[in-house]
Protein backbone atom coordinates (compact mmCIF):
# COMPACT_ATOMS: atom_id res chain seq x y z
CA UNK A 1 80.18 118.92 108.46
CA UNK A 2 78.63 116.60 106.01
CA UNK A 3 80.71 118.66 103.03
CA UNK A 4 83.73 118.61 104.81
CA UNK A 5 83.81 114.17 105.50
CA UNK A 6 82.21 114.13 101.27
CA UNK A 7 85.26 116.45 100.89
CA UNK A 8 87.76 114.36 102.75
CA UNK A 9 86.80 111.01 101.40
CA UNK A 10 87.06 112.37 97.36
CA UNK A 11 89.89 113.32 97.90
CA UNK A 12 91.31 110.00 99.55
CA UNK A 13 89.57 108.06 96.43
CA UNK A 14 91.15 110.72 93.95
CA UNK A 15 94.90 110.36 95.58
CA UNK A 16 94.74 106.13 96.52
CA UNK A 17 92.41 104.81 93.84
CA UNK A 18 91.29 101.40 93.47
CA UNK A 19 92.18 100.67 96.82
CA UNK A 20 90.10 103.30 98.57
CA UNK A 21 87.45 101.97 97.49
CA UNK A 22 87.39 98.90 99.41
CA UNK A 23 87.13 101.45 102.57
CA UNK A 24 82.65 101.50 101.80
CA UNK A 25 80.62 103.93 103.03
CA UNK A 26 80.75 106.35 106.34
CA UNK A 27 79.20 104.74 109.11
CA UNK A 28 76.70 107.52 109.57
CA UNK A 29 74.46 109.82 106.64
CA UNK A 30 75.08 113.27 108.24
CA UNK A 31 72.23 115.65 106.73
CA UNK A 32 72.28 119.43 106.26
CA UNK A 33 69.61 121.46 108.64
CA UNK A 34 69.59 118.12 110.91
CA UNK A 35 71.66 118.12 114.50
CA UNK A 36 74.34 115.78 114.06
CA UNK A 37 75.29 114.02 117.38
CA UNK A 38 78.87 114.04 118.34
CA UNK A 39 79.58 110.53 118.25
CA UNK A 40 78.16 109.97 114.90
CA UNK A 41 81.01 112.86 114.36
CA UNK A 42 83.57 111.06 115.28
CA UNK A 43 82.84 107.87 113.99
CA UNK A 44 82.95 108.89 110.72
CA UNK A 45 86.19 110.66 111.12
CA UNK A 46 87.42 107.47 112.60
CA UNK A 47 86.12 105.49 109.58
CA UNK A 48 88.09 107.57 107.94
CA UNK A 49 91.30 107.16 109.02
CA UNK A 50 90.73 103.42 109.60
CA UNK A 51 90.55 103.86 105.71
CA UNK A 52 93.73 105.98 105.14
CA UNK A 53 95.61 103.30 107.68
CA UNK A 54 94.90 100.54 104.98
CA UNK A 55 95.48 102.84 102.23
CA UNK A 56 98.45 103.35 103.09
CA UNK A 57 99.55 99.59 104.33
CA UNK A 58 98.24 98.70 101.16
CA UNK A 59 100.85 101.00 99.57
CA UNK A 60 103.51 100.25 101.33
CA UNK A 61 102.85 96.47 99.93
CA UNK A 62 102.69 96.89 97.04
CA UNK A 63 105.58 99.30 96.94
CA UNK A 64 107.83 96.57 98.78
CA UNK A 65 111.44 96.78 97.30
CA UNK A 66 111.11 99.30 95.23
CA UNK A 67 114.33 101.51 93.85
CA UNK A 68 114.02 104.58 91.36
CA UNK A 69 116.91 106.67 90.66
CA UNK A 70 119.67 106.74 92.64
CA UNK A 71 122.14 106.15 90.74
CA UNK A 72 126.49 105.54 91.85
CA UNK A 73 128.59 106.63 89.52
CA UNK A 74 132.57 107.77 90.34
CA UNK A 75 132.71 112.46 91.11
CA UNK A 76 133.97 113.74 87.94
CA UNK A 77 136.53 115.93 89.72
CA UNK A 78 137.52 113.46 92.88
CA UNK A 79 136.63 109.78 91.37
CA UNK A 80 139.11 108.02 93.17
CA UNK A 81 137.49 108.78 96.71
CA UNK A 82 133.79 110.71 95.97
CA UNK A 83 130.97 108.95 95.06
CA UNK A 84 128.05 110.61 93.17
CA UNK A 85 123.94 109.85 93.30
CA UNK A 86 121.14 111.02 91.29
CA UNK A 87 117.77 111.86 92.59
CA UNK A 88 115.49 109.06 93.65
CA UNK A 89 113.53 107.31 96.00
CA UNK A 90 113.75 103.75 97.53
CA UNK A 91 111.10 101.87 99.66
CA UNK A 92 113.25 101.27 103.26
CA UNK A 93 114.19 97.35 103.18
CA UNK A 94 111.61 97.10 106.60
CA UNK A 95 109.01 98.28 104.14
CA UNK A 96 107.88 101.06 106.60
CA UNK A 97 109.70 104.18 104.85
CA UNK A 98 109.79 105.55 101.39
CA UNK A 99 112.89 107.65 101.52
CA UNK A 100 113.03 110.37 98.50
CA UNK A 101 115.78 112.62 97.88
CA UNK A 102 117.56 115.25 95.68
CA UNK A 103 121.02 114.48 93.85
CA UNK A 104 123.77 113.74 96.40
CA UNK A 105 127.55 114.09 96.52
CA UNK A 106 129.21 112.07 99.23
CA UNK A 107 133.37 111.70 100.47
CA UNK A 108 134.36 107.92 101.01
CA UNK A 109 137.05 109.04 102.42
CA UNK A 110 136.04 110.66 105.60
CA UNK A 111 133.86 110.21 108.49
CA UNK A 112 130.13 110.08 108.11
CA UNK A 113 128.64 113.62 108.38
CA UNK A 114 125.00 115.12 107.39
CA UNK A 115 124.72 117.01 103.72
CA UNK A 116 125.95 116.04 100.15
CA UNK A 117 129.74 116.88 99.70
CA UNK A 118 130.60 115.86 103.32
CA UNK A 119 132.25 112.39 104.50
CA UNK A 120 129.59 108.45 104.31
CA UNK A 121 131.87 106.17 106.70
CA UNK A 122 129.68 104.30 108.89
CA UNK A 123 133.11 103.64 110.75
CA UNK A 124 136.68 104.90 110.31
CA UNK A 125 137.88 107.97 108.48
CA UNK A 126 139.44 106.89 105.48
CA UNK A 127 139.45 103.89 102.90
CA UNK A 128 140.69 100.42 103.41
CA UNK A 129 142.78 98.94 100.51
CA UNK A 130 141.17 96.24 98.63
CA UNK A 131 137.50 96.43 100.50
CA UNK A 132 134.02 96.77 99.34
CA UNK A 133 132.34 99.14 100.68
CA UNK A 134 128.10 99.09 100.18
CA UNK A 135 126.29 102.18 99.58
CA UNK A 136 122.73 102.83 101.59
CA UNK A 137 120.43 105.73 101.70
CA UNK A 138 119.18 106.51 104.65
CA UNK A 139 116.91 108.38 106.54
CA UNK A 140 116.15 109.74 110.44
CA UNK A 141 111.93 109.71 110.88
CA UNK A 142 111.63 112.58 112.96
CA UNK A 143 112.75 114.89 110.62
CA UNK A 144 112.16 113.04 107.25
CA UNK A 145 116.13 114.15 106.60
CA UNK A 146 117.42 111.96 103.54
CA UNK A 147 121.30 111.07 103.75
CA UNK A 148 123.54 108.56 102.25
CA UNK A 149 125.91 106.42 104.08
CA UNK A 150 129.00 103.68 103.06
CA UNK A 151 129.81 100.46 104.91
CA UNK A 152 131.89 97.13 104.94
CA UNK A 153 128.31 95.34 106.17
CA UNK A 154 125.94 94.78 103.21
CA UNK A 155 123.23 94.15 105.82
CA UNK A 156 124.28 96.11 109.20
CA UNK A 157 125.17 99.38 108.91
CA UNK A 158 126.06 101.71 111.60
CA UNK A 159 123.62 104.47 111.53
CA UNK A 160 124.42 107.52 112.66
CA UNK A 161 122.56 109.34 115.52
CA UNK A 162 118.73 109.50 114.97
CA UNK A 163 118.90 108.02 111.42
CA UNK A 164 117.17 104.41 112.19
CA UNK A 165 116.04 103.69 108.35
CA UNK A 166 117.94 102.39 105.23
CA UNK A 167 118.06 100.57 101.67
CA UNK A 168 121.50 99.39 100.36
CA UNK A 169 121.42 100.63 96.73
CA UNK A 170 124.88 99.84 95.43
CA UNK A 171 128.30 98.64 96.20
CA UNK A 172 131.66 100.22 95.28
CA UNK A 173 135.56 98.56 95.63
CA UNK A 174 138.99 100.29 96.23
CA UNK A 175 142.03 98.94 94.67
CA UNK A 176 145.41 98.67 96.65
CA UNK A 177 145.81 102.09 96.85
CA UNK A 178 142.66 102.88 98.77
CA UNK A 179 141.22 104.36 95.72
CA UNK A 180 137.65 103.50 94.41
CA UNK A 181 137.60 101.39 91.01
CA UNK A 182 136.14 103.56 88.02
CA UNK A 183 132.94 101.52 87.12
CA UNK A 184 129.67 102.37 85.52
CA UNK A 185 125.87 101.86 86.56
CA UNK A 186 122.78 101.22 84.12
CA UNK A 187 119.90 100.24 86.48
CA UNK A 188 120.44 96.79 88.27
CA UNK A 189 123.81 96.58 86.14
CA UNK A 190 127.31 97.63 87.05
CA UNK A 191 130.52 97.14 85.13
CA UNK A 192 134.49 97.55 85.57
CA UNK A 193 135.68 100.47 83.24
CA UNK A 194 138.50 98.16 82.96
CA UNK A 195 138.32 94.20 83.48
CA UNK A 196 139.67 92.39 86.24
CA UNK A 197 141.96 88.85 86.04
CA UNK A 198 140.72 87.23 88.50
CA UNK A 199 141.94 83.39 87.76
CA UNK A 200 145.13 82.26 85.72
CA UNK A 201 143.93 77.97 86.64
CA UNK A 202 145.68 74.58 85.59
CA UNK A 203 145.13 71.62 86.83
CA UNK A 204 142.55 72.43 88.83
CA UNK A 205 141.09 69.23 91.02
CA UNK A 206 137.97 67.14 88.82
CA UNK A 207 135.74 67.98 91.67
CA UNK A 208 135.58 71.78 90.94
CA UNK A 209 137.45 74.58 92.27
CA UNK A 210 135.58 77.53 93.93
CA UNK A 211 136.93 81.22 92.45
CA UNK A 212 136.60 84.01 93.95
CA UNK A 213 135.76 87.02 91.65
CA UNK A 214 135.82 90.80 91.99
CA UNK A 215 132.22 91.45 92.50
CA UNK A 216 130.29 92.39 95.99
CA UNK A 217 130.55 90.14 98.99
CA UNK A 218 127.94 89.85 102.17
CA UNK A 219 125.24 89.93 98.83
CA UNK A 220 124.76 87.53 96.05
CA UNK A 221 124.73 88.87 92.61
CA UNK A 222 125.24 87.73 89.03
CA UNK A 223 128.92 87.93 88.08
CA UNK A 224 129.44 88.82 84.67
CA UNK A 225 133.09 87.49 83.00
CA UNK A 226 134.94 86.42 80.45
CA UNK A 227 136.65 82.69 80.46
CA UNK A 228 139.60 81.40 78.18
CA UNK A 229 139.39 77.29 78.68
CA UNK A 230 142.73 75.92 77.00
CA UNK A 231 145.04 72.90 76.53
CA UNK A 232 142.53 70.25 75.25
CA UNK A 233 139.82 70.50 78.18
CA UNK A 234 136.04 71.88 78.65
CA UNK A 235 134.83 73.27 81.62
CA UNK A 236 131.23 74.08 83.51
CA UNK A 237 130.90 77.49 85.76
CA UNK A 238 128.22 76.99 88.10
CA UNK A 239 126.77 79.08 91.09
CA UNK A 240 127.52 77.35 94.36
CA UNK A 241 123.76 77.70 94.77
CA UNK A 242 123.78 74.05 92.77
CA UNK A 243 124.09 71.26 94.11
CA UNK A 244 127.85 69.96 93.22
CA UNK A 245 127.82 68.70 90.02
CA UNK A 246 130.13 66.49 87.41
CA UNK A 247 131.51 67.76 84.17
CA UNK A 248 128.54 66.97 81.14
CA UNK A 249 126.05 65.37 83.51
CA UNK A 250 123.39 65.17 82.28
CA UNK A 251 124.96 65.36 79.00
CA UNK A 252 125.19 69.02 77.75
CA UNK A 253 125.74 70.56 81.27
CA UNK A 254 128.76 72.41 80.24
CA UNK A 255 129.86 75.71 79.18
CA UNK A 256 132.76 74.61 76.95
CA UNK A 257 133.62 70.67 75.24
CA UNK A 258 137.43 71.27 75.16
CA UNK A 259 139.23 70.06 71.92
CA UNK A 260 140.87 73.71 71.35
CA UNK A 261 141.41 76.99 73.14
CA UNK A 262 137.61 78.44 73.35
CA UNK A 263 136.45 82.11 74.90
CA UNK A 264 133.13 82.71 76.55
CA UNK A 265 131.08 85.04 78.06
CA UNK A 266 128.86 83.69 81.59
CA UNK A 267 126.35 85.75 83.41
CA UNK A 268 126.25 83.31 86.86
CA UNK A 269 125.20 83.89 90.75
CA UNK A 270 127.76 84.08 92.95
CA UNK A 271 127.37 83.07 97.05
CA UNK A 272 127.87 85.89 99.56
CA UNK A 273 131.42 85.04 99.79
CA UNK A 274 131.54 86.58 95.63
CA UNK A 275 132.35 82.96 94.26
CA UNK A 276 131.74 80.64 91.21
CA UNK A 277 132.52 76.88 90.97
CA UNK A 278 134.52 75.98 88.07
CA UNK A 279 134.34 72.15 87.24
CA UNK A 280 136.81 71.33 84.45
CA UNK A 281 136.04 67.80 82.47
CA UNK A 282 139.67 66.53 83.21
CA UNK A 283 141.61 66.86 85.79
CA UNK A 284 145.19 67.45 83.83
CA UNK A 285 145.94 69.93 81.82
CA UNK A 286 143.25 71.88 82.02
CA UNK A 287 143.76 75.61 81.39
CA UNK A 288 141.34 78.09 82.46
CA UNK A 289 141.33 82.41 82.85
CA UNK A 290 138.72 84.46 83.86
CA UNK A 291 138.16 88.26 83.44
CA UNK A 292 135.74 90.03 85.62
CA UNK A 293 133.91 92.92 83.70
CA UNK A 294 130.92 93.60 85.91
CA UNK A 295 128.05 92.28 87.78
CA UNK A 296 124.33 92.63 88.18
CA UNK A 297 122.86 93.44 91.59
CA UNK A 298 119.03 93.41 92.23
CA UNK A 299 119.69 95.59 95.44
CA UNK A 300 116.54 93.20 97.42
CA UNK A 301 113.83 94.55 94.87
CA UNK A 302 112.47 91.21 95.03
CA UNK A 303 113.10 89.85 98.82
């Protein structure tokens, strides 16, 4: 008995480390030859998995948000309505789950069903035009089955029967045909394989002008674009986050000091609704175009 609890405990400190060994020693010294009494039994056991239990919580904590693999990327033979994922694993956003799973093939285009190559729709059975759709892996508990799913909702899926965990891990667009945007994933980044216009602006009011650009919405991310300012003026891009601010106050607080047509390139967070606020440093004729290329998306690794 006493070889099988020195047994069990090794091999708790070999697989949780550090953090076992915070757990101290069995409540009772069970000795070889001697009559061990059943309680003294069983509270060691029960030490035990009192010891696992916080192993594992502490796991799970320190785990919190975390996203490996799983990787979107458009099929290679149906890009326009399949979506492709790589192996991975993600830590359920309840922090209760850690959901693991092979590469994954899965139909926008079609009604949810269980197994790579079949249909994600939380609702419906086809693509919208012109909607975001937000990408979640997913898993039932009393099976451990792994699954992927797509939705309008960043936050509120609809799961399908028995499936009660998830982790959004991406978030793809169709165009006005219904068809998904070619774009291209490198960790936390994603860009357009071909930019989108998304402002053509003069004489926009002094007190800033909130633009809408072509990256997710129900999430806030870090739009990345290209701006042309024109005609004489400057401009400052801000996140709506800020507080509403004026044109080169405090001095320097712009992207751009006019005098000449001027391009840049902004990396700025965007509200839920996918906007920027674009502050221009005179009210007429100011000229200002913006390109969307991509955007980065942290996918609540750090909530």
């Amino acid at each position: 008995m006493k070889a099988i609890l020195t047994a069990a405990f090794a091999l708790l400190l070999t697989c949780a480390g550090a953090q076992a060994q915070n757990c101290g020693p069995l409540p009772n010294q069970l000795t070889n030859g001697t009559t061990a009494d059943a309680n003294q039994v069983m509270a060691n056991f029960n030490s035990l998995l009192t010891c696992i239990n916080n192993v594992q919580n502490n796991l799970q904590n320190n785990l919190q948000g975390y996203l490996g693999g799983l990787t979107l990327s458009n099929d290679a033979g149906t890009p326009t309505t399949t979506i492709d994922m790589t192996a991975g694993v993600a830590m359920s956003d309840d922090v209760t789950t850690l959901m693991k799973t092979v590469a994954f093939i899965k139909n926008a285009n079609s009604a949810w069903s269980a197994g790579s190559g079949n249909g994600c729709l939380d609702t419906g059975t086809a693509l919208s035009a012109s909607t975001w759709y937000h990408m979640f892996v997913i898993e039932r508990t009393d099976t451990g089955v792994v699954d992927f799913l797509c939705s309008t909702s960043a936050t509120n899926p609809v799961f399908p029967t028995n499936y009660s965990k998830k982790r959004r891990i991406g978030s793809i667009r169709t165009d006005a045909s219904s068809h998904i945007l070619a774009f291209s994933q490198n960790g936390d980044e994603f860009i357009w394989l071909t930019p989108v216009g998304d402002a053509n602006v003069t004489n926009f009011p002094i007190a800033g002008l909130l633009i809408t650009l072509t990256v997710p919405v129900g999430v806030r991310v870090n739009a990345l674009f290209r701006a042309s300012v024109g005609q004489g003026a400057g401009v400052l891009i801000t996140s709506p986050d800020e507080n509403p601010q004026t044109y080169n106050a405090p001095l320097g607080n712009v992207n751009t000091n006019g005098g000449g047509s001027e391009g840049i390139t902004l990396n700025v967070r965007t509200n839920a609704g996918a906007q920027v606020r674009a502050i221009p440093s005179a009210s007429s004729g100011s000229l200002l175009q913006l390109a969307t290329y991509g955007w980065i998306d942290t996918r609540g690794r750090f909530n």
